[in-house]
C-alpha atoms as a PDB file:
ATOM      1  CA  UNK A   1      18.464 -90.798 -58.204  1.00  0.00           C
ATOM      2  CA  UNK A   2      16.173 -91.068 -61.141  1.00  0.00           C
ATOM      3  CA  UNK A   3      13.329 -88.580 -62.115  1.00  0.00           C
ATOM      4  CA  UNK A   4      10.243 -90.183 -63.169  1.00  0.00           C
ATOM      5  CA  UNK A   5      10.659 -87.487 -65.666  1.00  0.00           C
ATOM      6  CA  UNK A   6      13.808 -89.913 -66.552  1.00  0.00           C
ATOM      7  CA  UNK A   7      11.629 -92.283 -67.296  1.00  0.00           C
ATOM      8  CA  UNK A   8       9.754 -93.256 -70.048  1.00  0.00           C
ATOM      9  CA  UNK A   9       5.837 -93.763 -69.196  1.00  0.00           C
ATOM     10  CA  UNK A  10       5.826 -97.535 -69.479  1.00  0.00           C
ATOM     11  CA  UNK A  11       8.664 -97.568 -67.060  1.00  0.00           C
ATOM     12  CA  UNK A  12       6.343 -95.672 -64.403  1.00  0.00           C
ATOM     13  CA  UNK A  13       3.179 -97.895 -65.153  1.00  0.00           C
ATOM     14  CA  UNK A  14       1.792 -95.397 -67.275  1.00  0.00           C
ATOM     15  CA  UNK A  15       0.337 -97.231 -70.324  1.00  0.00           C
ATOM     16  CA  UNK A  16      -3.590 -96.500 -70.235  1.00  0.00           C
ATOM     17  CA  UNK A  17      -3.929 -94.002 -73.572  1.00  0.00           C
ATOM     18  CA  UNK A  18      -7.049 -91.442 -72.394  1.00  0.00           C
ATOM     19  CA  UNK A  19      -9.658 -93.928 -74.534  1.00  0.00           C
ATOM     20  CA  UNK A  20      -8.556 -96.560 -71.772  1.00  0.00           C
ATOM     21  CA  UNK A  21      -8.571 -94.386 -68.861  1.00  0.00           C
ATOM     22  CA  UNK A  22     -12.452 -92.863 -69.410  1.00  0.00           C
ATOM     23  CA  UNK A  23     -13.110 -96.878 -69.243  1.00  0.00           C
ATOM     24  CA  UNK A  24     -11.831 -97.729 -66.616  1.00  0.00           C
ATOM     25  CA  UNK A  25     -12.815 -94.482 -64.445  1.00  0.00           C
ATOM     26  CA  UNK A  26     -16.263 -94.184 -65.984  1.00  0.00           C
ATOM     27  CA  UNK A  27     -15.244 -90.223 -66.576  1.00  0.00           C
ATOM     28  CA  UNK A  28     -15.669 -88.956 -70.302  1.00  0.00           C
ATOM     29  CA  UNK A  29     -12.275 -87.506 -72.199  1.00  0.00           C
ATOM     30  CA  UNK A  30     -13.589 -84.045 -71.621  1.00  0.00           C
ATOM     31  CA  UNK A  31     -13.699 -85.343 -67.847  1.00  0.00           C
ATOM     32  CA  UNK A  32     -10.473 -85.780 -68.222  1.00  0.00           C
ATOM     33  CA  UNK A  33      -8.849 -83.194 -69.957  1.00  0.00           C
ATOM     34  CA  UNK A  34     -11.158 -80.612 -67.281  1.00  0.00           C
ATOM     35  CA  UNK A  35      -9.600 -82.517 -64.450  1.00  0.00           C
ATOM     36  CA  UNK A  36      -6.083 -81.531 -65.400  1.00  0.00           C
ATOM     37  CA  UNK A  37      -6.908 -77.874 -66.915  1.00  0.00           C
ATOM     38  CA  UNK A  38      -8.108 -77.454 -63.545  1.00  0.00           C
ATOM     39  CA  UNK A  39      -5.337 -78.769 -61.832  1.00  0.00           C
ATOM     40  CA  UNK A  40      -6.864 -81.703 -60.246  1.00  0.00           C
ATOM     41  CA  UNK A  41      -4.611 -84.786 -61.822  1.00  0.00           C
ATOM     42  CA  UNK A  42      -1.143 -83.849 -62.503  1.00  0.00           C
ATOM     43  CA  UNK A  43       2.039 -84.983 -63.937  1.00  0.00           C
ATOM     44  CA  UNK A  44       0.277 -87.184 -66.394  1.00  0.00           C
ATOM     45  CA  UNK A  45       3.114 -88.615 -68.264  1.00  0.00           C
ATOM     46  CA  UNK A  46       3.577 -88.500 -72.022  1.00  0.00           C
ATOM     47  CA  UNK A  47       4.466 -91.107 -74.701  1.00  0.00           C
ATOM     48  CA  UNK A  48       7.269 -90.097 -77.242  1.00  0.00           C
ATOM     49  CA  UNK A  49       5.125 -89.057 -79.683  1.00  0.00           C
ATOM     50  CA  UNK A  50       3.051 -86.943 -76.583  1.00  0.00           C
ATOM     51  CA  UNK A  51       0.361 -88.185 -76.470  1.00  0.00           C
ATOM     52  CA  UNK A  52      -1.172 -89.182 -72.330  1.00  0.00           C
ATOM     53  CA  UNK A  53      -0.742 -92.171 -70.624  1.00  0.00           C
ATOM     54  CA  UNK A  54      -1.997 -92.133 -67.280  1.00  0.00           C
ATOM     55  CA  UNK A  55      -1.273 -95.258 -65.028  1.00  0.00           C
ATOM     56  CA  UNK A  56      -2.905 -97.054 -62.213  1.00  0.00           C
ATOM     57  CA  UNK A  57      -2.175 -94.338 -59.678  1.00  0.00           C
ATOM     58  CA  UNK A  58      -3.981 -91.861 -61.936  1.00  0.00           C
ATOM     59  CA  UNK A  59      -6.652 -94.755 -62.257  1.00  0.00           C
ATOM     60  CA  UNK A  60      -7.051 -94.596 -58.563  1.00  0.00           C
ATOM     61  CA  UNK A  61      -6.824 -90.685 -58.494  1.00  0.00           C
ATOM     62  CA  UNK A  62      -9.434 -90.073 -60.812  1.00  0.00           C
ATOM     63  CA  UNK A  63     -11.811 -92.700 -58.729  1.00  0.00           C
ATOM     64  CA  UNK A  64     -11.248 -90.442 -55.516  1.00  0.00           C
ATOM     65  CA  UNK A  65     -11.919 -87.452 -57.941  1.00  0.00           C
ATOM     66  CA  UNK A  66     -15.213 -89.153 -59.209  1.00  0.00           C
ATOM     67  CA  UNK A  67     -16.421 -90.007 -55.560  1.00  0.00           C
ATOM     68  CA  UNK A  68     -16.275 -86.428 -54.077  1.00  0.00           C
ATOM     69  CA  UNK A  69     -17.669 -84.907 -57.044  1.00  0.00           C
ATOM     70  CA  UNK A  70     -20.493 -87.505 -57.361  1.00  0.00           C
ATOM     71  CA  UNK A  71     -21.086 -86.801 -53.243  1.00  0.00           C
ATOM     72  CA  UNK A  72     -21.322 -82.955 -53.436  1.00  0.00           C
ATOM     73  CA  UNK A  73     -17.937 -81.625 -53.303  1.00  0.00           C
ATOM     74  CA  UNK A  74     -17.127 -78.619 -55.287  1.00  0.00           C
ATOM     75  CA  UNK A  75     -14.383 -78.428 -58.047  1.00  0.00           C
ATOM     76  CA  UNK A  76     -13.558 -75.617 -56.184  1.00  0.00           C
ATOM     77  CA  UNK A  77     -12.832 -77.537 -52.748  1.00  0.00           C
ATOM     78  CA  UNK A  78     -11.499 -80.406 -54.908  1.00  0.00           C
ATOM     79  CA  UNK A  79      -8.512 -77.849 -55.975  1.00  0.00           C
ATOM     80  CA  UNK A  80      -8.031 -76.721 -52.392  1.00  0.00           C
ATOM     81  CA  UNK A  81      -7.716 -80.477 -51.503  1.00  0.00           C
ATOM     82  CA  UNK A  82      -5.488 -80.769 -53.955  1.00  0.00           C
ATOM     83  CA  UNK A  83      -3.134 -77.719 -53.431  1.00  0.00           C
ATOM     84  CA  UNK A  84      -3.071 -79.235 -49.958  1.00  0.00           C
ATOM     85  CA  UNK A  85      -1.907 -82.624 -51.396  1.00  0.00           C
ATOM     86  CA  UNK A  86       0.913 -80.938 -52.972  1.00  0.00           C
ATOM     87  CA  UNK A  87       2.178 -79.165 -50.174  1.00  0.00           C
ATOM     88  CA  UNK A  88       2.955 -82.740 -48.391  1.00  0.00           C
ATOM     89  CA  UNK A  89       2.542 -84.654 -45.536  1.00  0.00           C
ATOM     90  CA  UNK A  90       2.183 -81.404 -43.388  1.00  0.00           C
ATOM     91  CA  UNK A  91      -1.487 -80.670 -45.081  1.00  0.00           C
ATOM     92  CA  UNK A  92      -2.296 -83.822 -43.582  1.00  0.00           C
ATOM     93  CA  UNK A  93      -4.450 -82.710 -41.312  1.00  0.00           C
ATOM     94  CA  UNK A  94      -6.191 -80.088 -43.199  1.00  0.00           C
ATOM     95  CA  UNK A  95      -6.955 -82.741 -45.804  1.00  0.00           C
ATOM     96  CA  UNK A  96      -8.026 -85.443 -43.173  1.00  0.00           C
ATOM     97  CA  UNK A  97     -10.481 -82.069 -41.806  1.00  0.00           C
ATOM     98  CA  UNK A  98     -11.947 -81.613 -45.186  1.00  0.00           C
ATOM     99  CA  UNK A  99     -12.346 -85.510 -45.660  1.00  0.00           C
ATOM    100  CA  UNK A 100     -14.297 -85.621 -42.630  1.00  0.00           C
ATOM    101  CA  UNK A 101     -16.272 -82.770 -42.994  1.00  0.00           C
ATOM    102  CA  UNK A 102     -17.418 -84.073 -46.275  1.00  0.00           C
ATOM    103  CA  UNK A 103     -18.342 -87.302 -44.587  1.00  0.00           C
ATOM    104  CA  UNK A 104     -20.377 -85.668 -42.478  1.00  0.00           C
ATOM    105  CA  UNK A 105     -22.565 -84.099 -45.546  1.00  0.00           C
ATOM    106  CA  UNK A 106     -22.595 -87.164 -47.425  1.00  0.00           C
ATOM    107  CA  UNK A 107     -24.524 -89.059 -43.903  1.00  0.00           C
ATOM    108  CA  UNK A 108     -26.608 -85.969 -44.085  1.00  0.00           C
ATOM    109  CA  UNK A 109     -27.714 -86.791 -47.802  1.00  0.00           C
ATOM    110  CA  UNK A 110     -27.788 -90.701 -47.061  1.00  0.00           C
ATOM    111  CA  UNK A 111     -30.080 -89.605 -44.146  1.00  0.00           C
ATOM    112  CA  UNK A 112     -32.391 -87.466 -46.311  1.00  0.00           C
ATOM    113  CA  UNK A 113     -32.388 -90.162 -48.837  1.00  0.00           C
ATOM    114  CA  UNK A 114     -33.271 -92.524 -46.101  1.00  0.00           C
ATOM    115  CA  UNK A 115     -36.585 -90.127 -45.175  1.00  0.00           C
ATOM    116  CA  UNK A 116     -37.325 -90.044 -48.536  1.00  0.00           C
ATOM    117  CA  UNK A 117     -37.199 -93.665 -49.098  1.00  0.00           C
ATOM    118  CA  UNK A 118     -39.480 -94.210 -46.541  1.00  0.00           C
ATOM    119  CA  UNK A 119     -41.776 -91.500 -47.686  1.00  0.00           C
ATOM    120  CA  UNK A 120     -42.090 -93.562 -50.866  1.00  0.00           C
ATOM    121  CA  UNK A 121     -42.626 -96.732 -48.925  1.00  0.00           C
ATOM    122  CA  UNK A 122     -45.617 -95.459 -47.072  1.00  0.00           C
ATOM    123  CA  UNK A 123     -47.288 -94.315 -50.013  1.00  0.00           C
ATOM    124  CA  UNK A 124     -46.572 -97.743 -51.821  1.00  0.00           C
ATOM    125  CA  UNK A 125     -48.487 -99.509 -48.671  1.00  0.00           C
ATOM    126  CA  UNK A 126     -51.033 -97.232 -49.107  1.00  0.00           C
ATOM    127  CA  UNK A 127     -51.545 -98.340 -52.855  1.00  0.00           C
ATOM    128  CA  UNK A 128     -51.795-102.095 -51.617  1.00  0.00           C
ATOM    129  CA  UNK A 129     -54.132-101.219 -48.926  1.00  0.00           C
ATOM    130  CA  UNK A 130     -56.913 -99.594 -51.029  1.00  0.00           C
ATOM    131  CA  UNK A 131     -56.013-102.679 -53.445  1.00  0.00           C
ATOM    132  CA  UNK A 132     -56.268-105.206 -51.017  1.00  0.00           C
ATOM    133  CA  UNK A 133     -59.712-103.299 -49.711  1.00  0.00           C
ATOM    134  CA  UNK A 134     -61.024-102.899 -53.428  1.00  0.00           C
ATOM    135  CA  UNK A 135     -59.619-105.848 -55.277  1.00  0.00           C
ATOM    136  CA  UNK A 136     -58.810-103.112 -57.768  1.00  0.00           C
ATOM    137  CA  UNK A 137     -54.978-102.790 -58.986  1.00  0.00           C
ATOM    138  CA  UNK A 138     -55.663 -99.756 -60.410  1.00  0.00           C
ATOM    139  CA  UNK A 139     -58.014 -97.691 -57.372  1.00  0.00           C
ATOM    140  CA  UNK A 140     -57.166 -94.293 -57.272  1.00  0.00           C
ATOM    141  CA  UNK A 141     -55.689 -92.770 -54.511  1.00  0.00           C
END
């Protein structure tokens, strides 16, 4: 058996440097370097020289990462979810609970978006109404 630890990081895909990675995640360095302080992307591998090189899997890691964070979720539940990931295929459930759960706020949001959209569309009719009654593009309202 071989230990990815065996390996060296091209041999495990791992070729992005951390310039490449912010790229192609969107996340800054600092991002990046917070994410694994805080123990939220792991066993990033290391050149020889040691410097990172994070691979697609990380790639796809850090988009989950960006998505809950971006939708509400809490560094601090983002390490829970994580601890859970480590733990194996036992947590599954657990982490399929907290998936859902955060689902559920994230409709919430898209719903009070939704409202608020609307909101904004109303008054915009009302704008072309007293325009169209006026002839004036810029009545007051």
């Amino acid at each position: 058996m071989t230990l990815s630890s065996d390996l060296s990081p091209a041999e495990i895909g791992a070729t992005l440097t951390p310039a490449e990675m912010a790229d192609r995640t969107g996340v800054s360095l600092d991002t990046l370097r917070y994410y694994e302080g805080e123990g939220l992307l792991t066993d990033v591998a290391r050149a020889a020289n040691g410097h990172r090189r994070y691979s697609e899997d990380d790639v796809l890691w850090v988009e989950v990462l960006r998505c809950l964070r971006d939708t509400g979720m809490s560094i601090g539940q983002l390490r829970h979810y994580c601890r859970l990931g480590e733990q194996g295929v036992t947590t599954q459930p657990a982490r399929k609970r907290i998936l859902l759960e955060h689902r559920a706020l994230v409709e919430r949001q898209i719903e009070e978006r939704r409202r608020a959209l609307e909101l904004i569309d109303h008054k915009l009719a009302h704008y072309a109404d007293v325009e169209a009654a006026t002839g004036d593009a810029e009545a007051p309202s």
